[in-house]
Protein backbone atom coordinates (compact mmCIF):
# COMPACT_ATOMS: atom_id res chain seq x y z
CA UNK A 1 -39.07 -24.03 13.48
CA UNK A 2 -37.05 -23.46 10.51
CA UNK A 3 -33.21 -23.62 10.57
CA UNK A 4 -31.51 -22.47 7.56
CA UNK A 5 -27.37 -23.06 7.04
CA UNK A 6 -27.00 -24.80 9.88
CA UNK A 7 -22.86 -23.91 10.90
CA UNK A 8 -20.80 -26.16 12.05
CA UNK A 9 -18.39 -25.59 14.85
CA UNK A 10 -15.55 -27.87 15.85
CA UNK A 11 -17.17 -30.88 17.51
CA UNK A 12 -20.41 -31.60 15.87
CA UNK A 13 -21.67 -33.19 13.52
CA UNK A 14 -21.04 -35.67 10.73
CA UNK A 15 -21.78 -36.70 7.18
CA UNK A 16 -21.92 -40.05 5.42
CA UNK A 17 -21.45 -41.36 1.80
CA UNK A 18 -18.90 -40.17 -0.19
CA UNK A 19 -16.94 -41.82 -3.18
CA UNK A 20 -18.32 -45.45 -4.46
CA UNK A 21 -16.28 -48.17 -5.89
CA UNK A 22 -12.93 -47.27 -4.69
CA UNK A 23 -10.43 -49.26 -3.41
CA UNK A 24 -7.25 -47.90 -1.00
CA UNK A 25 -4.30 -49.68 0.06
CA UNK A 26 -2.42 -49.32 3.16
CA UNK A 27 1.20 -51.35 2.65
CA UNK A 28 3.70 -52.01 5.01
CA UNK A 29 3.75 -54.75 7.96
CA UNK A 30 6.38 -53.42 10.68
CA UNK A 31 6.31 -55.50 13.93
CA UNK A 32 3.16 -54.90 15.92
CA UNK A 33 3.53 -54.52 20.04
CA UNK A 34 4.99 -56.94 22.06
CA UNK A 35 3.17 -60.14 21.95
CA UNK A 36 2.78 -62.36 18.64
CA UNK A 37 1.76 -61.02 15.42
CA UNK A 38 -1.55 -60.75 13.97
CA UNK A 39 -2.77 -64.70 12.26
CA UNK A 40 -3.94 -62.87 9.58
CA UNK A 41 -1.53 -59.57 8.31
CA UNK A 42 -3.38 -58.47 5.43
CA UNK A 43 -6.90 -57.91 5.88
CA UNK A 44 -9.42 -55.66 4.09
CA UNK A 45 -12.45 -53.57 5.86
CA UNK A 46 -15.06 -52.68 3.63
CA UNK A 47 -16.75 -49.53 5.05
CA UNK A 48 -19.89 -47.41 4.43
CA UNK A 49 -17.24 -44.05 3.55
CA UNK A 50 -17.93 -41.55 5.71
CA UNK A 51 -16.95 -38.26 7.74
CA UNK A 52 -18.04 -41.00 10.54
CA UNK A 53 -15.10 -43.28 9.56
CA UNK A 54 -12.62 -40.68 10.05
CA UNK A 55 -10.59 -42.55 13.20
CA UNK A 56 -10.30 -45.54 10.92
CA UNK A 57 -9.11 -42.75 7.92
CA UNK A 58 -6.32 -41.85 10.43
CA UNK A 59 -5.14 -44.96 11.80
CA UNK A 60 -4.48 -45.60 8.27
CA UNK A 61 -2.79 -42.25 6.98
CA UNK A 62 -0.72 -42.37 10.31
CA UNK A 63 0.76 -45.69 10.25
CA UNK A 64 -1.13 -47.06 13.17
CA UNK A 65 -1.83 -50.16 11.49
CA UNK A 66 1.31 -50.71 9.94
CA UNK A 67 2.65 -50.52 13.98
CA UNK A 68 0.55 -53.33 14.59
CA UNK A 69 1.72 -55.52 12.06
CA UNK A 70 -1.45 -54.91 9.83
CA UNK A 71 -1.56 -53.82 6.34
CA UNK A 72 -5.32 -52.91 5.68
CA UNK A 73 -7.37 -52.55 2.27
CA UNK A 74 -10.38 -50.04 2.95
CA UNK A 75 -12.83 -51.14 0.01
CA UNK A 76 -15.56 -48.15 0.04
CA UNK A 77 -19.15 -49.46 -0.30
CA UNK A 78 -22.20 -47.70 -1.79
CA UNK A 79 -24.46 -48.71 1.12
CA UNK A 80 -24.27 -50.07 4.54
CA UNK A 81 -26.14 -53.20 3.73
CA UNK A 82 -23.28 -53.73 0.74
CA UNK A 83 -20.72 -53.51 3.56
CA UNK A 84 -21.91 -56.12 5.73
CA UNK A 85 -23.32 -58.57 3.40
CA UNK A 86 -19.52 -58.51 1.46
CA UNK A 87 -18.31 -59.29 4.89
CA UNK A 88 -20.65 -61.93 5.97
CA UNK A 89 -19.79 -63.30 2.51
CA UNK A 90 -16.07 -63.28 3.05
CA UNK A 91 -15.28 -60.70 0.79
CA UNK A 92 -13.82 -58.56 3.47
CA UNK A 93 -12.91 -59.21 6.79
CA UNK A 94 -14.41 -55.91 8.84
CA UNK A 95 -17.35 -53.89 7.82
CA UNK A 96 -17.83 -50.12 8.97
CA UNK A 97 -21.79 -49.55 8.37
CA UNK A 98 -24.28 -48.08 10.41
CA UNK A 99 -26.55 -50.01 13.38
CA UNK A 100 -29.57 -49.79 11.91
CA UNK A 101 -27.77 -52.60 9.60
CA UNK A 102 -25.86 -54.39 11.99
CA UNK A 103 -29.00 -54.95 13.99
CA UNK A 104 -31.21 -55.85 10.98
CA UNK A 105 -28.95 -58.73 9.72
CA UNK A 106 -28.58 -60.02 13.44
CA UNK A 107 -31.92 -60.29 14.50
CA UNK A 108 -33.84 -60.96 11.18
CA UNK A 109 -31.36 -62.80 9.49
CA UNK A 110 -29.38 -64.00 12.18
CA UNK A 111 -26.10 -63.21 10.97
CA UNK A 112 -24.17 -63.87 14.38
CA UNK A 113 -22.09 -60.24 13.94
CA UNK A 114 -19.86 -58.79 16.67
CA UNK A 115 -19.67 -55.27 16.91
CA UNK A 116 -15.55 -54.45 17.86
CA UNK A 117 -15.91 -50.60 18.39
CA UNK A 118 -17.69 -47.56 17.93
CA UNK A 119 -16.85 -44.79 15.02
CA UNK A 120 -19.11 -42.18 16.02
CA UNK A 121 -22.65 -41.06 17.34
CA UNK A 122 -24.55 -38.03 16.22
CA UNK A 123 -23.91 -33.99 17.59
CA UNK A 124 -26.04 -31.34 16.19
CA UNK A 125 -25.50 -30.21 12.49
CA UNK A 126 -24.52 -33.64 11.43
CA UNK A 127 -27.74 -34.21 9.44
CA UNK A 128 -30.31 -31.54 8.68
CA UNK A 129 -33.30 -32.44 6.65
CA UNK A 130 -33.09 -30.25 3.42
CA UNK A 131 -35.84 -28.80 1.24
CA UNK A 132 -35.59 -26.52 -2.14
CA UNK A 133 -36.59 -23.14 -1.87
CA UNK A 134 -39.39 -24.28 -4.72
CA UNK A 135 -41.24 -26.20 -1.77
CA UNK A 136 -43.02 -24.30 0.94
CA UNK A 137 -41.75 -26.46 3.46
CA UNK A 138 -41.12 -24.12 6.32
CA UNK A 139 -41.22 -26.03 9.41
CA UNK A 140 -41.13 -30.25 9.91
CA UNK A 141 -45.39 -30.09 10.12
CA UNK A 142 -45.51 -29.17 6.56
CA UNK A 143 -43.85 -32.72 5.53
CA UNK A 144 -47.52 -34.63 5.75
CA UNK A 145 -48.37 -35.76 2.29
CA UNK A 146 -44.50 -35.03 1.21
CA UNK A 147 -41.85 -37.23 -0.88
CA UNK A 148 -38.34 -37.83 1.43
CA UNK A 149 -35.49 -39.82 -0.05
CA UNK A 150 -33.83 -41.88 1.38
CA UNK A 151 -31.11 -43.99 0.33
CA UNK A 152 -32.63 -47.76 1.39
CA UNK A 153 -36.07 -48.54 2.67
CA UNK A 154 -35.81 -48.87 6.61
CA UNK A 155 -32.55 -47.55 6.68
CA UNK A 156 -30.69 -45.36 9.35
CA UNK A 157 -31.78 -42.63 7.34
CA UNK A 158 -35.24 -43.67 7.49
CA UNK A 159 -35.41 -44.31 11.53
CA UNK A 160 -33.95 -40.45 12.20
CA UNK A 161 -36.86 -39.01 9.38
CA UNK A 162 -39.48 -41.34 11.98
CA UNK A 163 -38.01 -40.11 14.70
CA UNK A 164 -37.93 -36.47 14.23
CA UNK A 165 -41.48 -36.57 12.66
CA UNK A 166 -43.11 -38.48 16.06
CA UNK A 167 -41.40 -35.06 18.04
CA UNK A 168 -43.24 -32.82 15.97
CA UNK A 169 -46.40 -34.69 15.71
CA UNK A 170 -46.64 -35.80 11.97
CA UNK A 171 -48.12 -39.31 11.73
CA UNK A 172 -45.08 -41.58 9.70
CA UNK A 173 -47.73 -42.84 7.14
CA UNK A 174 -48.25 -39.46 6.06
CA UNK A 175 -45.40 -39.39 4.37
CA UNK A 176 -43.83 -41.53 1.48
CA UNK A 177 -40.05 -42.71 1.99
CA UNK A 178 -38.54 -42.73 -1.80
CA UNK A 179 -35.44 -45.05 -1.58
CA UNK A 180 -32.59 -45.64 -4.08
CA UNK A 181 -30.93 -41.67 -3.39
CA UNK A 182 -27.56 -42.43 -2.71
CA UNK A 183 -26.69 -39.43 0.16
CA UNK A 184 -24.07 -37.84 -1.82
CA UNK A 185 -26.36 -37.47 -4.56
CA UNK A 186 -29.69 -36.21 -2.34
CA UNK A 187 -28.81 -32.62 -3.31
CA UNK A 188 -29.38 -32.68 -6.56
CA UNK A 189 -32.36 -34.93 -6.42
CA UNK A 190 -33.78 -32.04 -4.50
CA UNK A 191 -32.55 -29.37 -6.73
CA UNK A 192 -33.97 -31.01 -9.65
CA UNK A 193 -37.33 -31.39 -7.90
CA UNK A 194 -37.53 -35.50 -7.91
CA UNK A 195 -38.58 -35.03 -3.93
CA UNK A 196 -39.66 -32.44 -1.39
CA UNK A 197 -36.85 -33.40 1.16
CA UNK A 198 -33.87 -35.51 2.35
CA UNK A 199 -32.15 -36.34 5.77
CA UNK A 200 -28.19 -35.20 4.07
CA UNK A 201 -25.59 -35.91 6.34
CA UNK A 202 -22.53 -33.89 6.11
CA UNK A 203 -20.92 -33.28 3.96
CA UNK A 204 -23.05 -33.16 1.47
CA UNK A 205 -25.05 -31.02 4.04
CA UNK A 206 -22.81 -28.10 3.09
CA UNK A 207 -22.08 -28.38 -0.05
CA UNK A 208 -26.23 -28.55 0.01
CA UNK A 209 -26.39 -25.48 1.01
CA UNK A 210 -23.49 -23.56 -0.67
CA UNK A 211 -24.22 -25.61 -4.65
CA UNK A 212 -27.85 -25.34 -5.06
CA UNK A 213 -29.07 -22.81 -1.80
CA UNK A 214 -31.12 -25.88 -0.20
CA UNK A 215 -32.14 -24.84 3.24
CA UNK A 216 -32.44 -26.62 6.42
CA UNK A 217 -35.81 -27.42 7.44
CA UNK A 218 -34.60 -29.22 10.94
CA UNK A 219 -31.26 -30.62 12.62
CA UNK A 220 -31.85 -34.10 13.28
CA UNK A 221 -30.04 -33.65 16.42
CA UNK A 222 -32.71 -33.44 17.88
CA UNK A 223 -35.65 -35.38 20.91
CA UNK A 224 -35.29 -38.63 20.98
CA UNK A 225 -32.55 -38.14 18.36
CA UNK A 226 -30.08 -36.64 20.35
CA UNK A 227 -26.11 -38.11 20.64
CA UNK A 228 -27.97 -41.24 18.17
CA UNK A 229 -25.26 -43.81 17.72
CA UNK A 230 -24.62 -43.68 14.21
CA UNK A 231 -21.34 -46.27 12.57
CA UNK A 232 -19.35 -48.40 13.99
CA UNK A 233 -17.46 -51.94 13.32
CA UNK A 234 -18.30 -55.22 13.27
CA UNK A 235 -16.97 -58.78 12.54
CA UNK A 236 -18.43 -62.11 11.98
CA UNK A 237 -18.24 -64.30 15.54
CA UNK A 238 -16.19 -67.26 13.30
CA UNK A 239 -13.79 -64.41 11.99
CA UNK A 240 -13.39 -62.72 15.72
CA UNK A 241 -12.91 -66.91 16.63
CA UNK A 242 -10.15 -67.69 14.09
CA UNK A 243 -8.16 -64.46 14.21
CA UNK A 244 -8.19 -63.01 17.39
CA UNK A 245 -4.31 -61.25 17.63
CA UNK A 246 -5.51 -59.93 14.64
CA UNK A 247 -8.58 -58.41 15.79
CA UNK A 248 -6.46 -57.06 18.53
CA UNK A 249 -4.06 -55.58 16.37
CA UNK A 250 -6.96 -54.01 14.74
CA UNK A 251 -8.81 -52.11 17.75
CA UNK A 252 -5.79 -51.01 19.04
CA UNK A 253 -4.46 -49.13 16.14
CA UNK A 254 -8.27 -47.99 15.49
CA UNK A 255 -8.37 -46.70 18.87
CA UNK A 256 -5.74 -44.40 18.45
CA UNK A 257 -7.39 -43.12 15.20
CA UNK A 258 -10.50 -42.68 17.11
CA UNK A 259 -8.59 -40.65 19.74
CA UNK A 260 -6.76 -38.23 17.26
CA UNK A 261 -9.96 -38.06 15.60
CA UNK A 262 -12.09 -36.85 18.54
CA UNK A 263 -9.02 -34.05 19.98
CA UNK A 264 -7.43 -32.63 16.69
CA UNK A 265 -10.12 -31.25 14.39
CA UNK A 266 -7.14 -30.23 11.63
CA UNK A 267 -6.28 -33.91 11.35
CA UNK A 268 -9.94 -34.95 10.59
CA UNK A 269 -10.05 -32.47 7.60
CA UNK A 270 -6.78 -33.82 6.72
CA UNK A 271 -8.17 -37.80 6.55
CA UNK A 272 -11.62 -36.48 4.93
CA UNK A 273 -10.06 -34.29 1.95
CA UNK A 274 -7.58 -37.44 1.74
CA UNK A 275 -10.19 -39.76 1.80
CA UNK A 276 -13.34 -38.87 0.70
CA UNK A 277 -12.12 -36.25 -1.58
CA UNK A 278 -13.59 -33.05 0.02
CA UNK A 279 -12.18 -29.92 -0.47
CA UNK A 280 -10.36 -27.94 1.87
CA UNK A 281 -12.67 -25.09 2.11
CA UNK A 282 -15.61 -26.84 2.52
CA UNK A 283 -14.10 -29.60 5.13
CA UNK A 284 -13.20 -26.44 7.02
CA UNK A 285 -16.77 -25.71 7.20
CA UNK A 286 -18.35 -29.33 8.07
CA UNK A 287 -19.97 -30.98 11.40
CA UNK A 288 -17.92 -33.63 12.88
CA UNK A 289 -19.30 -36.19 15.22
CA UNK A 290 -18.31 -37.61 18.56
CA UNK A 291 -15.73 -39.87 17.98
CA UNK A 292 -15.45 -42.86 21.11
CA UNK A 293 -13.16 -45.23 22.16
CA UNK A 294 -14.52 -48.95 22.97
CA UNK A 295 -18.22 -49.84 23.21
CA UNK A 296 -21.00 -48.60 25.08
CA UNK A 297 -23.62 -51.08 25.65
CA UNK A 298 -25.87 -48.70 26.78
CA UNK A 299 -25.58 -46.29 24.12
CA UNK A 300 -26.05 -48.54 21.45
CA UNK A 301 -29.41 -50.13 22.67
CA UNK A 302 -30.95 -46.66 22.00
CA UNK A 303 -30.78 -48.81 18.02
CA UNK A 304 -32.83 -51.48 18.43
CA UNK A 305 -35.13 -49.59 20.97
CA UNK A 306 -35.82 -46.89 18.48
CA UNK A 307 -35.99 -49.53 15.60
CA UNK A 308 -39.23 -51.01 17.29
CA UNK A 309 -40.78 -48.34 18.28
CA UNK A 310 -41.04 -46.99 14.55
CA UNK A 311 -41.75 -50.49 13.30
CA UNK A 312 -38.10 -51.41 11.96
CA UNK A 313 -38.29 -54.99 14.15
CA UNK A 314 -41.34 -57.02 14.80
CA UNK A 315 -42.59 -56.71 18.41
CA UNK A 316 -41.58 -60.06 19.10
CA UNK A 317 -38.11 -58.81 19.16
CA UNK A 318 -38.62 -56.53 22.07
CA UNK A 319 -36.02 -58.31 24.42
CA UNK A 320 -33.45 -58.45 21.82
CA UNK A 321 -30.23 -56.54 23.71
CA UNK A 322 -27.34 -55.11 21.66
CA UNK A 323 -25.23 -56.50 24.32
CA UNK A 324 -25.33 -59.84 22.72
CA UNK A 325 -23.71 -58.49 19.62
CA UNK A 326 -20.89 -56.69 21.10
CA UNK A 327 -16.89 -58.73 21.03
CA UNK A 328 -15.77 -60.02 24.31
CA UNK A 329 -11.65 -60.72 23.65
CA UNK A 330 -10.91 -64.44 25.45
CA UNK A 331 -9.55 -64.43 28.61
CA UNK A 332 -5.84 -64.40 28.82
């Protein structure tokens, strides 16, 4: 099955990477709720920047955080793994990155993270595995024997491509995974022939399409695939420890993000041309994901399940439960 353009309508969907290297600023500390102030009133999230991050994008270009007492520093990062390791070395004090990550650094590197909320989980059109037109890659069984990028080896990116190959019956060691493509950048690898195909997330998805006429071999949004918890946020346990007002300050003002997010579609393009520079016309045009409030325990297990059944954990991790990872706020 071939899909080709795949449109976006106003719930689905989302894309990842966008700028690299950036730094933005949100000033002001007004007095949060009623109850003390945050410990810590300046703090700085360094986040994986993506259509996926859009509640957080909000919070910020509403004044949510300033409510709360909070001025936050959003310090875009190339890749997931760059998010959380600058946070589990103290250079920032959240990290928005995707699961796959999270659960890597807890369970092989036992990294003692807490995952505070969810930013999104996939909807169809969010990521469609491109091809050029040069390839005659019509359906997902014509991928044996093919080069895929993807941006890091074992990455998110990397468990959706396994995934979507086990539905349509392609063994995963018939292909070969060619890391270090940055997402934003995937189009043009494709258009200038370096691979056969790339999981692009929106979006990057549509300009894809529209720049260089790359087509849509399959939505990922698809079998086993299907509502895939994508980003979300996390903090060391010490951190959530030693600052918990502020962690509450946090969530709360995130939470309303994540609502405005997930009801007014106009306001997401709004955060996303802000943010991650896309234009207008083509943000009008994009997937956006499901945007949730708190954290499903449930849902996110569907990670580390997936991530050792395609051989991203050793089978002697097979009782590892997300629900170990995920904040409990102290009693009181």
């Amino acid at each position: 099955m071939k899909f080709i353009n795949i449109r976006r309508v106003a719930a689905v969907g989302a894309g990842v990477l966008a700028l690299t290297g950036a730094t933005v600023s949100c000033s002001g500390t007004t007095s949060g709720q009623a109850g003390a102030r945050p410990e810590k009133p300046a703090i700085t999230v360094c986040d994986f920047p993506t259509i996926d991050s859009a509640g957080l994008f909000i919070a910020k270009m509403k004044g949510y955080f300033q409510q709360q007492g909070l001025t936050v520093t959003i310090k875009y990062e190339p890749f997931s793994q760059q998010a959380v390791t600058d946070q589990e070395s103290g250079k920032c004090d959240i990290s928005s990155a995707d699961y796959v990550t999270y659960v890597d650094d807890e369970v092989l590197h036992d990294a003692n993270l807490r995952i505070i909320a969810e930013a999104s989980f996939l909807q169809p059109g969010q990521i469609g595995l491109l091809t050029s037109p040069r390839y005659s890659v019509e359906s997902v069984s014509d991928l044996a024997g093919k080069t895929i990028a993807v941006a890091q080896r074992g990455d998110i990116a990397t468990l959706l491509v396994d995934s979507l190959l086990a539905e349509y019956g392609v063994a995963q060691s018939s292909v070969i995974f060619k890391p270090g493509t940055p997402l934003n950048t995937a189009p043009a690898a494709l258009d200038a022939g370096e691979v056969v195909a790339a999981p692009v997330p929106e979006p990057f998805l549509t300009e894809g399409e529209e720049s260089y006429g790359l087509t849509a071999v399959a939505d990922i949004d698809q079998g086993g695939s299907v509502n895939f918890p994508v980003q979300g946020f996390a903090v060391t346990a010490a951190w959530a420890r030693q600052y918990p007002g502020t962690l509450r300050a946090f969530t709360t003002a995130l939470n309303e993000g994540q609502e405005q997010a997930d009801t007014d579609r106009a306001l997401v393009e709004g955060a996303i041309e802000k943010f991650l520079g896309i234009k207008p016309e083509t943000a009008a045009l994009i997937a956006l994901p499901n945007y949730p409030l708190g954290v499903d325990a449930q849902r996110l297990q569907r990670v580390p399940d997936a991530m050792l059944r395609f051989g991203l954990l050793p089978g002697k991790d097979a009782s590892f439960r997300i629900a170990s990872m995920i904040y409990a706020a102290p009693a009181g």
